[in-house]
C-alpha atoms as a PDB file:
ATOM      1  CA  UNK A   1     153.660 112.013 188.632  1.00  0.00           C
ATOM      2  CA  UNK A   2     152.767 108.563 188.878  1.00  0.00           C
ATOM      3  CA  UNK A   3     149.557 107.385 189.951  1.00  0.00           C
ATOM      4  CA  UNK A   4     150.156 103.610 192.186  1.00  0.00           C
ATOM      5  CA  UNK A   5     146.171 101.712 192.077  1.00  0.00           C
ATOM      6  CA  UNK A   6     146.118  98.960 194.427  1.00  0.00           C
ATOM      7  CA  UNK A   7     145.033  95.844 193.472  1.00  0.00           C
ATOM      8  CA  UNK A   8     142.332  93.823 195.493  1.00  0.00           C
ATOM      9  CA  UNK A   9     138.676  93.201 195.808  1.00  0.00           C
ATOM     10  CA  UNK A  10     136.191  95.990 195.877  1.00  0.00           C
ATOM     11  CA  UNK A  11     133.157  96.126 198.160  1.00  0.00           C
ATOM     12  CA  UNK A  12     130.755  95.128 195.048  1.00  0.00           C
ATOM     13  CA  UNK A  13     132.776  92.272 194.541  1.00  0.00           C
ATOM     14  CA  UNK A  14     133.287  91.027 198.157  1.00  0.00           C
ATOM     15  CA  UNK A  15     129.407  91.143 198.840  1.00  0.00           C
ATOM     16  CA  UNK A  16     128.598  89.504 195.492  1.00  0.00           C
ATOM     17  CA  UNK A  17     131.370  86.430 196.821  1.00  0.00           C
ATOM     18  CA  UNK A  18     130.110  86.013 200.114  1.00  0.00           C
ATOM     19  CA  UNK A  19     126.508  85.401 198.861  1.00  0.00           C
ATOM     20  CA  UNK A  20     127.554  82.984 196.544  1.00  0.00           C
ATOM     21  CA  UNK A  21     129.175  81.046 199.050  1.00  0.00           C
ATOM     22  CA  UNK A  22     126.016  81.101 201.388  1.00  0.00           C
ATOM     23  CA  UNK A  23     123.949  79.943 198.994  1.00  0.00           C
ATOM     24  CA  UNK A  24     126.241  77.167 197.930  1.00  0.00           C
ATOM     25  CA  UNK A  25     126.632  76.929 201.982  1.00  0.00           C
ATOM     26  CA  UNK A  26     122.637  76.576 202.367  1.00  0.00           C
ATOM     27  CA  UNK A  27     122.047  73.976 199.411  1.00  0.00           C
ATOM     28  CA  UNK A  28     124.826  71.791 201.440  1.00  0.00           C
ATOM     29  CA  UNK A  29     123.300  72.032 204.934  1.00  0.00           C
ATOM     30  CA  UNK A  30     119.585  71.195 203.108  1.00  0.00           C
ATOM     31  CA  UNK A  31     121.377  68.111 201.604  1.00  0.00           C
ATOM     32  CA  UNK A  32     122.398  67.173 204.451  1.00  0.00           C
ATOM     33  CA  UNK A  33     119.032  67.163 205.910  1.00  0.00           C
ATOM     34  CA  UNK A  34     117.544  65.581 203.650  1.00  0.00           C
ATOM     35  CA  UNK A  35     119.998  62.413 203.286  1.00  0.00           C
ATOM     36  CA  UNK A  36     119.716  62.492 207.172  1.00  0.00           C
ATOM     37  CA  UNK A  37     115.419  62.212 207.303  1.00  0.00           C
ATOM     38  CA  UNK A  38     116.083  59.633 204.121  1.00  0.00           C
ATOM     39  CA  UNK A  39     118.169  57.199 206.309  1.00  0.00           C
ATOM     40  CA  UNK A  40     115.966  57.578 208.906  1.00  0.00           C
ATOM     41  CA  UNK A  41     113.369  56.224 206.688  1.00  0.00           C
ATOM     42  CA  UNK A  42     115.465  53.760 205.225  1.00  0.00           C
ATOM     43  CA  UNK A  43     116.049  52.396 208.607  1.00  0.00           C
ATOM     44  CA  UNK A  44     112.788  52.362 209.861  1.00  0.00           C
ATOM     45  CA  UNK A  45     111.539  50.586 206.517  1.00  0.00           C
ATOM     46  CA  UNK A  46     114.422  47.873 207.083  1.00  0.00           C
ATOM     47  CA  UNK A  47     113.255  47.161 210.750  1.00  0.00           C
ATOM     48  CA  UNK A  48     109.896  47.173 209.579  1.00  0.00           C
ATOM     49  CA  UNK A  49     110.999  44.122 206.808  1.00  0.00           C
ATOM     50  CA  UNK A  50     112.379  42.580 209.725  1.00  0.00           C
ATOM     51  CA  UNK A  51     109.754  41.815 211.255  1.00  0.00           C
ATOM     52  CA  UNK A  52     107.281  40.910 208.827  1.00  0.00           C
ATOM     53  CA  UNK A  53     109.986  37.957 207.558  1.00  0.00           C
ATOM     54  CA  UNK A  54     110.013  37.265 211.691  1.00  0.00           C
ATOM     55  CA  UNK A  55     106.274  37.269 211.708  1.00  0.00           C
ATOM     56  CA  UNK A  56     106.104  34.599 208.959  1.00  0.00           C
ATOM     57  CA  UNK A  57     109.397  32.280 210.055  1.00  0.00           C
ATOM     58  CA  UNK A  58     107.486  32.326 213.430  1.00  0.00           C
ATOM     59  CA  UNK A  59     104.180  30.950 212.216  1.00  0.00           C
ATOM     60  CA  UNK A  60     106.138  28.558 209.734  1.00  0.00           C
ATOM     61  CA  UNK A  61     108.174  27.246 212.985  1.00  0.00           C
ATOM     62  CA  UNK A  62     105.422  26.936 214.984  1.00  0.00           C
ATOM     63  CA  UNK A  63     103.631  24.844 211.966  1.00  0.00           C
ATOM     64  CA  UNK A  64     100.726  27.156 212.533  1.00  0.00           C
ATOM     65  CA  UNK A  65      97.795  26.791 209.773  1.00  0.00           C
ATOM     66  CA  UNK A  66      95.784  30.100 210.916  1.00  0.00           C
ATOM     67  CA  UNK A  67      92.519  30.173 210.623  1.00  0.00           C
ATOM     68  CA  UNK A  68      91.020  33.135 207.762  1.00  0.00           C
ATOM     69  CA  UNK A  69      90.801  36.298 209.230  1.00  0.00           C
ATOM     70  CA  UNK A  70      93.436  39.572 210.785  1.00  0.00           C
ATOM     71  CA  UNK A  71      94.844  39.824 213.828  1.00  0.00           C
ATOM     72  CA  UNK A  72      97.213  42.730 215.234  1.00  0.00           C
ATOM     73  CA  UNK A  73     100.532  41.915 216.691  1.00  0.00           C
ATOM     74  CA  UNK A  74     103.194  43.806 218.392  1.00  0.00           C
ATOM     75  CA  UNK A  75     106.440  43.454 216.589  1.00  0.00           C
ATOM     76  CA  UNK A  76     109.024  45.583 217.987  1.00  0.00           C
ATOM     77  CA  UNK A  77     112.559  45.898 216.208  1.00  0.00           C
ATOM     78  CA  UNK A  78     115.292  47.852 217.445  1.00  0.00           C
ATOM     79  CA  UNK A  79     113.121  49.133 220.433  1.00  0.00           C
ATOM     80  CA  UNK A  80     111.155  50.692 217.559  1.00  0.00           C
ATOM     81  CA  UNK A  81     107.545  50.097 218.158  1.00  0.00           C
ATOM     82  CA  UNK A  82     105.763  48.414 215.638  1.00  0.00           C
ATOM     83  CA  UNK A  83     102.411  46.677 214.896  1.00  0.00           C
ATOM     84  CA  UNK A  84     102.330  43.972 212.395  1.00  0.00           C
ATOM     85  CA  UNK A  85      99.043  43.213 211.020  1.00  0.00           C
ATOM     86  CA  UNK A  86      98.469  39.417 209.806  1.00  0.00           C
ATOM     87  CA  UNK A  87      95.525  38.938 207.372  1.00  0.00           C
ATOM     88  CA  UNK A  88      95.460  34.716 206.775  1.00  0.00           C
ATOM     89  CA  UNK A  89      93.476  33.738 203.420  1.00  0.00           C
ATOM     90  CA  UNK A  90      92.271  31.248 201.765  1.00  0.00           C
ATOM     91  CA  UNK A  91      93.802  29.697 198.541  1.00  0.00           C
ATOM     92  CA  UNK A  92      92.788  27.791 196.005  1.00  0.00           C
ATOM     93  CA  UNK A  93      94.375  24.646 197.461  1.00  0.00           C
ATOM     94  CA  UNK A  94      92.850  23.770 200.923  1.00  0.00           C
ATOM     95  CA  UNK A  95      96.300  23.053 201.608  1.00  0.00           C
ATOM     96  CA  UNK A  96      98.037  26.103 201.904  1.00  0.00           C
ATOM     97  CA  UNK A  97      97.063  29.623 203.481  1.00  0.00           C
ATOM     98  CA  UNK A  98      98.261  32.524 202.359  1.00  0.00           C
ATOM     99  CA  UNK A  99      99.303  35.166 204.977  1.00  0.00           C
ATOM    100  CA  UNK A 100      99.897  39.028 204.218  1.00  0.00           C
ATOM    101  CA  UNK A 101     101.426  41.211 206.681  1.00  0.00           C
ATOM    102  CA  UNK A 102     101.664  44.665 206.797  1.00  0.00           C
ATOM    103  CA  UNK A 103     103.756  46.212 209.651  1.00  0.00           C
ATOM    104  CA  UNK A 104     102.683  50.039 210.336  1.00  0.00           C
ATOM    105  CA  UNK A 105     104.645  52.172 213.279  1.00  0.00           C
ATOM    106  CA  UNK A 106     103.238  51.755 216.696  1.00  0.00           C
ATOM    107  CA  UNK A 107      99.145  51.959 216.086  1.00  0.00           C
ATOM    108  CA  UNK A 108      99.227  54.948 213.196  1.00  0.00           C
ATOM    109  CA  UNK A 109      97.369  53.028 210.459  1.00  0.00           C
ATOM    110  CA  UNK A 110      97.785  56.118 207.986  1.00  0.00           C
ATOM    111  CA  UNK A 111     101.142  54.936 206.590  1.00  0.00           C
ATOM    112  CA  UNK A 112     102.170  51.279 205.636  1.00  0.00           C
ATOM    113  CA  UNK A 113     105.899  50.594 206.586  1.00  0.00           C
ATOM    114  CA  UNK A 114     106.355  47.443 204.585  1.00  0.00           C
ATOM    115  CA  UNK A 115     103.910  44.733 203.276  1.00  0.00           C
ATOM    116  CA  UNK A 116     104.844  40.828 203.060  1.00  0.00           C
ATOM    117  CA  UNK A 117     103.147  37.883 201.805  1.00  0.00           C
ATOM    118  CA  UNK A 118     104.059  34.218 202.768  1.00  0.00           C
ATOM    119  CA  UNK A 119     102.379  30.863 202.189  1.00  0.00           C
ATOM    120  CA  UNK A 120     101.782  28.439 204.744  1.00  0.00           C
ATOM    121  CA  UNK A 121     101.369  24.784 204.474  1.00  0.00           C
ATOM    122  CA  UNK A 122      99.082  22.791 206.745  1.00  0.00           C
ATOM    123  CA  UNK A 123     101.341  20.148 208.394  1.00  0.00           C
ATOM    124  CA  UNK A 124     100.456  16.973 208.200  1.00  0.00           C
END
């Protein structure tokens, strides 16, 4: 009498497959999340650059030569709200004025987006 043993997968097998492809599955899908929040960021961060380097063209097209002392300016890039913060300080030339600005989203002060720091002449 011959005895006929099918081949295939048992149960053991089948279960032990299916959760290592859900936990292959599951380290994907958090990848995914994670690159997606990260190019959020980067985003944000890049319109946040923007408008610092717009804050300080502006003042160097306008000739300004701001006095020393912060002020707080809306600066809104791709209908992203954002405050950019311009601190104007002295330098050792009485010539020149150095201007820092920090851009922070909307009025939340806790995190700084981007900080940028530009010299301005005084015209003459």
């Amino acid at each position: 009498m011959r005895i006929h043993f099918s081949r295939g997968f048992t149960l053991i097998e089948t279960l032990v497959a299916l959760t290592i492809v859900a936990v292959a599955l599951l380290a994907g899908l958090r990848a995914v999340g994670t690159m997606a929040h990260t190019g959020a960021q980067l985003k944000l961060r890049l319109l946040a650059q923007i408008s610092a380097e717009n804050r300080i063209a502006e003042l160097r097209a306008a000739r300004a030569f701001p006095g020393i002392g912060s002020r707080t300016v809306a600066c809104p890039q791709g209908g992203v709200p954002l405050e950019c913060v311009e601190e104007a300080k002295a330098t050792p030339n009485p010539l020149f004025r150095r201007i820092e600005v920090r851009v922070y989203q909307g009025a939340d002060r806790d995190r700084l987006l981007v900080e940028l720091i530009g010299i301005l002449p005084r015209e003459s």
